[in-house]
C-alpha atoms as a PDB file:
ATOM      1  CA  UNK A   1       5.528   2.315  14.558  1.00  0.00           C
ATOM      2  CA  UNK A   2       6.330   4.189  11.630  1.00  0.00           C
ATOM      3  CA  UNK A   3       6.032   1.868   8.676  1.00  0.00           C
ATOM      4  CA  UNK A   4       8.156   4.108   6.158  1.00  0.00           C
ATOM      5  CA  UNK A   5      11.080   4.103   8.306  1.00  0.00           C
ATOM      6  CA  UNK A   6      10.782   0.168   8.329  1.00  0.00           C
ATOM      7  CA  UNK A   7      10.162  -0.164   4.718  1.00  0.00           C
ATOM      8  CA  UNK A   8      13.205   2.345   3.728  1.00  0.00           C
ATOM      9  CA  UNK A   9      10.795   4.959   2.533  1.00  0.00           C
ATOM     10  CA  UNK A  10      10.685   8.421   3.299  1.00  0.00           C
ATOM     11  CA  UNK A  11       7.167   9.100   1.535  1.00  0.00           C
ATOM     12  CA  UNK A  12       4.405   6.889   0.601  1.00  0.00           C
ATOM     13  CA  UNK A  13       4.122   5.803  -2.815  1.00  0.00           C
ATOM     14  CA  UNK A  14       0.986   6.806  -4.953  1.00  0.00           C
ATOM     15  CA  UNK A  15      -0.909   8.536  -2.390  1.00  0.00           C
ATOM     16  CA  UNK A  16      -1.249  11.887  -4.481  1.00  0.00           C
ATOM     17  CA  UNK A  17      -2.485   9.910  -7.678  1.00  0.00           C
ATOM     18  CA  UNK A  18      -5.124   8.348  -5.449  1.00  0.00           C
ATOM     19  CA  UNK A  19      -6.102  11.879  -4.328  1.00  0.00           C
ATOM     20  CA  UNK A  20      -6.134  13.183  -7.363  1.00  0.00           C
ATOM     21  CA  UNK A  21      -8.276  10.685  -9.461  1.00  0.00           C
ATOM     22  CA  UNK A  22     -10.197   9.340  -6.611  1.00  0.00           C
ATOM     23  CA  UNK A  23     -13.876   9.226  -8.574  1.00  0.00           C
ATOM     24  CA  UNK A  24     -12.011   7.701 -11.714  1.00  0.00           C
ATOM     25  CA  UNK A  25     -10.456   4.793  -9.800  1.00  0.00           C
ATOM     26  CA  UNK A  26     -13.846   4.107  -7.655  1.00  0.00           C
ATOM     27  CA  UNK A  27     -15.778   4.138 -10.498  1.00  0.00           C
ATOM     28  CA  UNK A  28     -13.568   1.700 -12.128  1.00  0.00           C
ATOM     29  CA  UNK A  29     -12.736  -0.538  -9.215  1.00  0.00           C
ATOM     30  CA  UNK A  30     -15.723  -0.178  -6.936  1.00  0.00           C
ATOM     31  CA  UNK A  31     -17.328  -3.227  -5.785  1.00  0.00           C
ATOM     32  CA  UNK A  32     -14.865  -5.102  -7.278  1.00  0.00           C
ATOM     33  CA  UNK A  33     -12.906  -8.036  -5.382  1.00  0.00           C
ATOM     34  CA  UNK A  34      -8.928  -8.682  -5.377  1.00  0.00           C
ATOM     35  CA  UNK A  35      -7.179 -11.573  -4.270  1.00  0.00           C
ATOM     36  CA  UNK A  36      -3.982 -10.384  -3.065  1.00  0.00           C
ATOM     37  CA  UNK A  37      -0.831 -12.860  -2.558  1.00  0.00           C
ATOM     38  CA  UNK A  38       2.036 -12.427  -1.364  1.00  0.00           C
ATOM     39  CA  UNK A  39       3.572  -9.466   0.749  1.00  0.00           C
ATOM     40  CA  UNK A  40       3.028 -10.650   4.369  1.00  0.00           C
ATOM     41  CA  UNK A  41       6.482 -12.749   4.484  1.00  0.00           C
ATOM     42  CA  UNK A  42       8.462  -9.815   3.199  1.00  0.00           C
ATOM     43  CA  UNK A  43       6.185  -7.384   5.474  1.00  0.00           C
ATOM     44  CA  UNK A  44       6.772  -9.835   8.724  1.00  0.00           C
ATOM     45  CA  UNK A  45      10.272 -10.479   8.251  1.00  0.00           C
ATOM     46  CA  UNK A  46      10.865  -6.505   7.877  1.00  0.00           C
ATOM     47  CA  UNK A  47       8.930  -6.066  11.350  1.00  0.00           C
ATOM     48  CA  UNK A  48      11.053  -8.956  13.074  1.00  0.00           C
ATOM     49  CA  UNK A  49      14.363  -7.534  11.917  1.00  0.00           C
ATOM     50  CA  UNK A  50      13.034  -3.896  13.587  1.00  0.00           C
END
Protein backbone atom coordinates (compact mmCIF):
# COMPACT_ATOMS: atom_id res chain seq x y z
CA UNK A 1 0.00 0.00 0.00
CA UNK A 2 1.53 3.14 -0.70
CA UNK A 3 0.57 5.52 2.06
CA UNK A 4 1.48 8.86 0.08
CA UNK A 5 -0.78 8.09 -2.65
CA UNK A 6 -3.58 7.63 0.08
CA UNK A 7 -2.70 10.63 2.01
CA UNK A 8 -2.48 12.98 -1.30
CA UNK A 9 1.24 13.30 -0.94
CA UNK A 10 3.78 12.84 -3.38
CA UNK A 11 6.83 13.07 -0.82
CA UNK A 12 7.06 12.62 2.80
CA UNK A 13 7.11 15.53 4.92
CA UNK A 14 10.26 16.28 7.15
CA UNK A 15 12.21 13.32 6.39
CA UNK A 16 15.39 15.36 5.20
CA UNK A 17 15.32 17.61 8.46
CA UNK A 18 15.30 14.38 10.45
CA UNK A 19 18.35 13.25 8.42
CA UNK A 20 19.99 16.11 8.69
CA UNK A 21 19.86 16.94 12.50
CA UNK A 22 19.43 13.46 13.64
CA UNK A 23 22.02 13.74 16.89
CA UNK A 24 20.37 17.23 17.75
CA UNK A 25 16.80 15.88 17.90
CA UNK A 26 17.93 12.50 19.85
CA UNK A 27 19.74 14.30 22.15
CA UNK A 28 16.86 16.49 22.83
CA UNK A 29 14.05 13.99 22.67
CA UNK A 30 15.69 10.73 23.63
CA UNK A 31 14.13 8.78 26.27
CA UNK A 32 11.50 10.99 26.36
CA UNK A 33 7.67 9.82 26.26
CA UNK A 34 4.72 11.37 23.99
CA UNK A 35 1.22 10.84 24.29
CA UNK A 36 -0.10 11.14 20.93
CA UNK A 37 -4.03 11.75 20.23
CA UNK A 38 -5.72 11.86 17.59
CA UNK A 39 -4.87 10.81 13.89
CA UNK A 40 -6.18 7.19 13.72
CA UNK A 41 -9.93 8.32 12.71
CA UNK A 42 -8.66 10.53 9.94
CA UNK A 43 -5.88 7.74 9.09
CA UNK A 44 -8.77 4.82 9.11
CA UNK A 45 -11.33 6.62 7.34
CA UNK A 46 -8.60 7.52 4.51
CA UNK A 47 -7.79 3.61 4.28
CA UNK A 48 -11.65 2.67 4.10
CA UNK A 49 -12.38 5.18 1.37
CA UNK A 50 -9.15 3.42 -0.69
Amino acid sequence: MDILKLIGRQKELFTKDIEIYQKELSKIIGGLRFLVLGGAVSINGLVQQA
